[in-house]
C-alpha atoms as a PDB file:
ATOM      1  CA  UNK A   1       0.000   0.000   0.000  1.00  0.00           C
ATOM      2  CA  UNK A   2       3.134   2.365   0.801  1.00  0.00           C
ATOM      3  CA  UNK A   3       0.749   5.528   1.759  1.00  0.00           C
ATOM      4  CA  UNK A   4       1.976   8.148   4.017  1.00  0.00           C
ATOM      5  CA  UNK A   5      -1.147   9.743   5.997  1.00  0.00           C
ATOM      6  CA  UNK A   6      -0.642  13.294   8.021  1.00  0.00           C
ATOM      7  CA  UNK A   7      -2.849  14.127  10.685  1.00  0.00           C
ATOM      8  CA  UNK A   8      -4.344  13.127  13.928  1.00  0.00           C
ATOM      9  CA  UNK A   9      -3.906   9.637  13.600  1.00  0.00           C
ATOM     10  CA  UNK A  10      -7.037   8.651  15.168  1.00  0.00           C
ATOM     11  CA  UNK A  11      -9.058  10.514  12.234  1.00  0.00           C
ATOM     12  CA  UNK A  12      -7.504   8.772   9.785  1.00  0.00           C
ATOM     13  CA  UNK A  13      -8.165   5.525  11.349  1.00  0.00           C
ATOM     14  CA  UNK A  14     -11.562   6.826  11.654  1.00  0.00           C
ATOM     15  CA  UNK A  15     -11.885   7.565   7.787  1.00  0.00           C
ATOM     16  CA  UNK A  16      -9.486   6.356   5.741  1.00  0.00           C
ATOM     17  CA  UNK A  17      -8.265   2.415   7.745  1.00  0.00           C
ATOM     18  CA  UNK A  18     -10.431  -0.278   7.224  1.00  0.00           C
ATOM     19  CA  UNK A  19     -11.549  -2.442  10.379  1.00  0.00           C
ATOM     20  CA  UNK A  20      -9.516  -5.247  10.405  1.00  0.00           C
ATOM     21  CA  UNK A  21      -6.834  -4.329   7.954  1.00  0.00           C
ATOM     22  CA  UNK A  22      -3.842  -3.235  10.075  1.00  0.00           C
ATOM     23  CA  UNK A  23      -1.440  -5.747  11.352  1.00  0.00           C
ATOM     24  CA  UNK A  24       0.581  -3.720  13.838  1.00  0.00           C
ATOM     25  CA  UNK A  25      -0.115  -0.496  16.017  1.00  0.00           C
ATOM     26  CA  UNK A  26       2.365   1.465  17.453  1.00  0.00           C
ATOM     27  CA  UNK A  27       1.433   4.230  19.760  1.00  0.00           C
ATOM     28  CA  UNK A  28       3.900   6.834  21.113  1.00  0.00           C
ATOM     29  CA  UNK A  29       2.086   9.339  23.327  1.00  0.00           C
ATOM     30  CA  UNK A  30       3.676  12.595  24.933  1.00  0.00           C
ATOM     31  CA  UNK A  31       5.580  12.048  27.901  1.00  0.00           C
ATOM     32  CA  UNK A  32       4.564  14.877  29.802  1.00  0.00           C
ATOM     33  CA  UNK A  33       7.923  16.972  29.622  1.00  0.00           C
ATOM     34  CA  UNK A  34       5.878  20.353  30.103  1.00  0.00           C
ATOM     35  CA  UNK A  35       7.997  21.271  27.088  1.00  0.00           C
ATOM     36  CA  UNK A  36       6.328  22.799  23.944  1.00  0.00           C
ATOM     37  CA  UNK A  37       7.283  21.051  20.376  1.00  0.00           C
ATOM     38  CA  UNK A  38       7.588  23.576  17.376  1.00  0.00           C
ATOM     39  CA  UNK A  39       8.167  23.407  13.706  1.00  0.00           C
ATOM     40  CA  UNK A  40      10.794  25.650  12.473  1.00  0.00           C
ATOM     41  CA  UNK A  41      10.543  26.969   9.051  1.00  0.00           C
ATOM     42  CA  UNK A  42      13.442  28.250   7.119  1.00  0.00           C
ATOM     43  CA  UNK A  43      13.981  29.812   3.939  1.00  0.00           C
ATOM     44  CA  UNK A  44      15.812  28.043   1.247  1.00  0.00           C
ATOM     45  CA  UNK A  45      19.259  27.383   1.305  1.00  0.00           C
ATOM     46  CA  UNK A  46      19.295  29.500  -1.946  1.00  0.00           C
ATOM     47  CA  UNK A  47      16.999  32.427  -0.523  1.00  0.00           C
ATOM     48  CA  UNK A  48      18.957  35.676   0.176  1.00  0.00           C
ATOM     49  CA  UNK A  49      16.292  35.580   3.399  1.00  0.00           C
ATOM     50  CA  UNK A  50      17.556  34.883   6.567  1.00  0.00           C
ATOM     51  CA  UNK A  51      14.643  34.865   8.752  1.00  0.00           C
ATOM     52  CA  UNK A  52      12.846  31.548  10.169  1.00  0.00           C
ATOM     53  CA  UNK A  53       9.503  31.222  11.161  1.00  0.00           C
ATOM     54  CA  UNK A  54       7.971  28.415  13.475  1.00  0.00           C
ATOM     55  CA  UNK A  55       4.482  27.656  14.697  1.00  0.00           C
ATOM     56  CA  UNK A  56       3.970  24.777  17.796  1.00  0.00           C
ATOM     57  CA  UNK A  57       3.556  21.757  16.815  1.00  0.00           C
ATOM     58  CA  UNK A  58       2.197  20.358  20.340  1.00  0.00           C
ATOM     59  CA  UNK A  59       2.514  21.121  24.242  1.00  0.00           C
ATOM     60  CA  UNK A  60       3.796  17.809  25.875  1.00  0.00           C
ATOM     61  CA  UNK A  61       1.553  18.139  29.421  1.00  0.00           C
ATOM     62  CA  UNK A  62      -1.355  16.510  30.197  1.00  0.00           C
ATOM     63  CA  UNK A  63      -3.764  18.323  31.960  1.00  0.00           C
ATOM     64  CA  UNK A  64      -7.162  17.337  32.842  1.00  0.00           C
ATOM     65  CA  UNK A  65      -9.365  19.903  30.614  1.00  0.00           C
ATOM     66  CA  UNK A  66     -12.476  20.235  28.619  1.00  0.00           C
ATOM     67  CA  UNK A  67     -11.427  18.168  25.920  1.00  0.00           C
ATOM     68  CA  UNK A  68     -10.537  14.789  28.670  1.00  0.00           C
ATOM     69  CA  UNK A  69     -13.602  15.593  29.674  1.00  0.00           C
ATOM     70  CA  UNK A  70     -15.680  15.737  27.004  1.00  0.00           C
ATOM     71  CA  UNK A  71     -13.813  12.497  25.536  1.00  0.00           C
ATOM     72  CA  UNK A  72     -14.263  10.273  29.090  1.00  0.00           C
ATOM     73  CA  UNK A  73     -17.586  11.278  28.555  1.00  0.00           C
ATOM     74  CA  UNK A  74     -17.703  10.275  25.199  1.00  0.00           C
ATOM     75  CA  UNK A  75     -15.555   7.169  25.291  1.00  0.00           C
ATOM     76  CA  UNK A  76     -16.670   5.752  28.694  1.00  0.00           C
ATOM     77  CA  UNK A  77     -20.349   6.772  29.357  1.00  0.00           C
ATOM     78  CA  UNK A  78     -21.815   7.730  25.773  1.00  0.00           C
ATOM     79  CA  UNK A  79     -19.374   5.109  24.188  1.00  0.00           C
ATOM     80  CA  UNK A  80     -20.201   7.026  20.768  1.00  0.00           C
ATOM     81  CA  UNK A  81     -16.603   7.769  19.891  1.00  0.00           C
ATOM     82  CA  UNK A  82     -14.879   4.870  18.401  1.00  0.00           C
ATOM     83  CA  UNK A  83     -16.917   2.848  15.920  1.00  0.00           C
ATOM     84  CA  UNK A  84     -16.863  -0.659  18.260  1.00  0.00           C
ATOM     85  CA  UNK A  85     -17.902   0.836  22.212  1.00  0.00           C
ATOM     86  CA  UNK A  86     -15.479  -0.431  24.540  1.00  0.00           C
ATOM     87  CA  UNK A  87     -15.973  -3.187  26.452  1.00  0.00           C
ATOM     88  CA  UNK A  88     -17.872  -3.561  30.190  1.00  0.00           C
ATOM     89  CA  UNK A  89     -14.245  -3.911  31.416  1.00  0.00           C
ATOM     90  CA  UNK A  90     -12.761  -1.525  30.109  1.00  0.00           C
ATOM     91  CA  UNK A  91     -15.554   0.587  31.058  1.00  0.00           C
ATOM     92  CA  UNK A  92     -15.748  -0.451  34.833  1.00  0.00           C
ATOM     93  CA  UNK A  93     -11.703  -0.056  34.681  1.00  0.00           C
ATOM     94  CA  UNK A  94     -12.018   3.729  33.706  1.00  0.00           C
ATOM     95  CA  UNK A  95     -14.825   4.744  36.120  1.00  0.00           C
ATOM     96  CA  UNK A  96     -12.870   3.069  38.834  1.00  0.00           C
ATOM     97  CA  UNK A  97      -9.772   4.815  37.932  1.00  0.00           C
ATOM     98  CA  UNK A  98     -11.371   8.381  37.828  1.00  0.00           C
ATOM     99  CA  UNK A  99     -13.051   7.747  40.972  1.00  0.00           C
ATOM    100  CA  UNK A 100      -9.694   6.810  42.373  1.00  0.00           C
ATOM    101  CA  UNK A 101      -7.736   9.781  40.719  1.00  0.00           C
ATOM    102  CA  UNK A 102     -10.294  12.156  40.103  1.00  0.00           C
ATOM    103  CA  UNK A 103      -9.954  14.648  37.074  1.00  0.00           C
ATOM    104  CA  UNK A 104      -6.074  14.891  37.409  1.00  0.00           C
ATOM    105  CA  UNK A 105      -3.617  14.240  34.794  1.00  0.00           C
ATOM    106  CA  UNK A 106      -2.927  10.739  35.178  1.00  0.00           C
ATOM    107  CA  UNK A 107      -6.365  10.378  34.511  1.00  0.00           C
ATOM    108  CA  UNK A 108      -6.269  12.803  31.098  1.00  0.00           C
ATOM    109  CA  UNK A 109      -3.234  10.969  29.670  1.00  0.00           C
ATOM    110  CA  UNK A 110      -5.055   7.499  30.474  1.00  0.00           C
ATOM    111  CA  UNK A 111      -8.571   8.407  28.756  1.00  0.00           C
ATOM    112  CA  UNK A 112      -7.116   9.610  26.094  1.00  0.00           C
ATOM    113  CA  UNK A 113      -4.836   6.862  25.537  1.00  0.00           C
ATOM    114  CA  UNK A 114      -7.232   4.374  26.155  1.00  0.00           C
ATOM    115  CA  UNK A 115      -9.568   5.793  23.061  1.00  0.00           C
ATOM    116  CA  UNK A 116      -6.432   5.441  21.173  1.00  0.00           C
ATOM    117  CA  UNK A 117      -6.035   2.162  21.862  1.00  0.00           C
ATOM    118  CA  UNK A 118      -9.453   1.201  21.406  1.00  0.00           C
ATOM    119  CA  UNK A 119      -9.545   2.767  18.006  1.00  0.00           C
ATOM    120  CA  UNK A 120      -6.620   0.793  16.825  1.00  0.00           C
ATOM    121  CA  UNK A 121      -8.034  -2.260  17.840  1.00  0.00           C
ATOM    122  CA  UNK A 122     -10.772  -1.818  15.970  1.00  0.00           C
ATOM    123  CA  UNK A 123      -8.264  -1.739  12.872  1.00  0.00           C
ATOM    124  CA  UNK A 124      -6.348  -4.446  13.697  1.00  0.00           C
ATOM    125  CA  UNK A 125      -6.623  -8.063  12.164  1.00  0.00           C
ATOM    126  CA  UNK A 126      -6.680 -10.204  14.720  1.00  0.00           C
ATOM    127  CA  UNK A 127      -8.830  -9.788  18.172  1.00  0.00           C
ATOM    128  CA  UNK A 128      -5.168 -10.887  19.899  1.00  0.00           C
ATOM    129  CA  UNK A 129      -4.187  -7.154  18.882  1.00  0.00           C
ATOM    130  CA  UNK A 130      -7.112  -6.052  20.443  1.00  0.00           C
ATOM    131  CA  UNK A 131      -6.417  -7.681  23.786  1.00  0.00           C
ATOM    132  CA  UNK A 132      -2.751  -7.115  23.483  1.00  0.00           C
ATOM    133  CA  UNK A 133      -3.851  -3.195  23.530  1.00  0.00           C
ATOM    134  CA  UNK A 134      -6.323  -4.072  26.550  1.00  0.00           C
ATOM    135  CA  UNK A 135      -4.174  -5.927  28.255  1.00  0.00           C
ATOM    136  CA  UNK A 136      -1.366  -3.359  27.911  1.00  0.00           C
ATOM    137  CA  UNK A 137      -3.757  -0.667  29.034  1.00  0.00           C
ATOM    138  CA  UNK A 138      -4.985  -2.283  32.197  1.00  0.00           C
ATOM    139  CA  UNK A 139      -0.965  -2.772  32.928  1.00  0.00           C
ATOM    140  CA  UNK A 140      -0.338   0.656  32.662  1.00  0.00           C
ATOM    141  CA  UNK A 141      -2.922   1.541  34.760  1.00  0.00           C
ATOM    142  CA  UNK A 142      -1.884  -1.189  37.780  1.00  0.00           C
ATOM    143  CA  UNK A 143       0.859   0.810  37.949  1.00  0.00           C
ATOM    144  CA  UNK A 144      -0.229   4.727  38.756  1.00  0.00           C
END
């Protein structure tokens, strides 16, 4: 297939990845540095212009905002965001945790990681991906 996608990658799962058609998924989330990430833009090297431009790319906290809020809500209790709702474990395992944690952000970085995961599970080829992703989620949460 050899096709490069740009974007969030959970959109183009969304419209562009067939269910069942990926055969490995490879998340690499933020790691809460508290740094911002920008994209520097030069001139080229044959320009006569020496000035740069940069916009930011992404902030690397995790912070327990609207948006977590509005996608534990949509994830966990409308389960209207990924196109296969998650599980009753996986549901029971979130509540618990942001009863336990409350709105903090541990508990941003793990709802929005656990969408993430869900959604490329749903894209995967085999339902072992799909627990492997599970599985690995409930071990990253054993350990908060």
């Amino acid at each position: 297939m050899n096709t490069l996608y740009f974007g969030d990658n959970l959109e183009v799962l969304r419209e562009s990845i067939a269910d069942r058609s990926v055969d490995l998924v490879y998340l690499d989330p933020p790691f809460n540095s508290g740094a911002n990430y920008n994209i520097i833009f030069q001139p080229e090297k044959k320009s006569a212009a020496k000035a740069t431009a940069q916009i930011q790319a992404f902030e690397d906290t995790w912070t327990w905002s609207a948006e977590a809020d509005e996608t534990y809500r949509r994830f966990v209790i409308d389960r209207d965001l990924t196109s296969q709702p998650p599980g009753e474990r996986l549901i029971k395992l979130m509540t618990s945790m942001r009863e336990y944690l409350g709105e903090t952000p541990m508990m941003a970085y793990l709802t929005m990681m656990a969408r993430a995961s869900w959604s490329c599970a749903a894209c995967s080829r085999t339902r072992a991906a799909s627990t492997c992703t599970a599985t690995r989620l409930q071990a990253t949460t054993s350990r908060c």
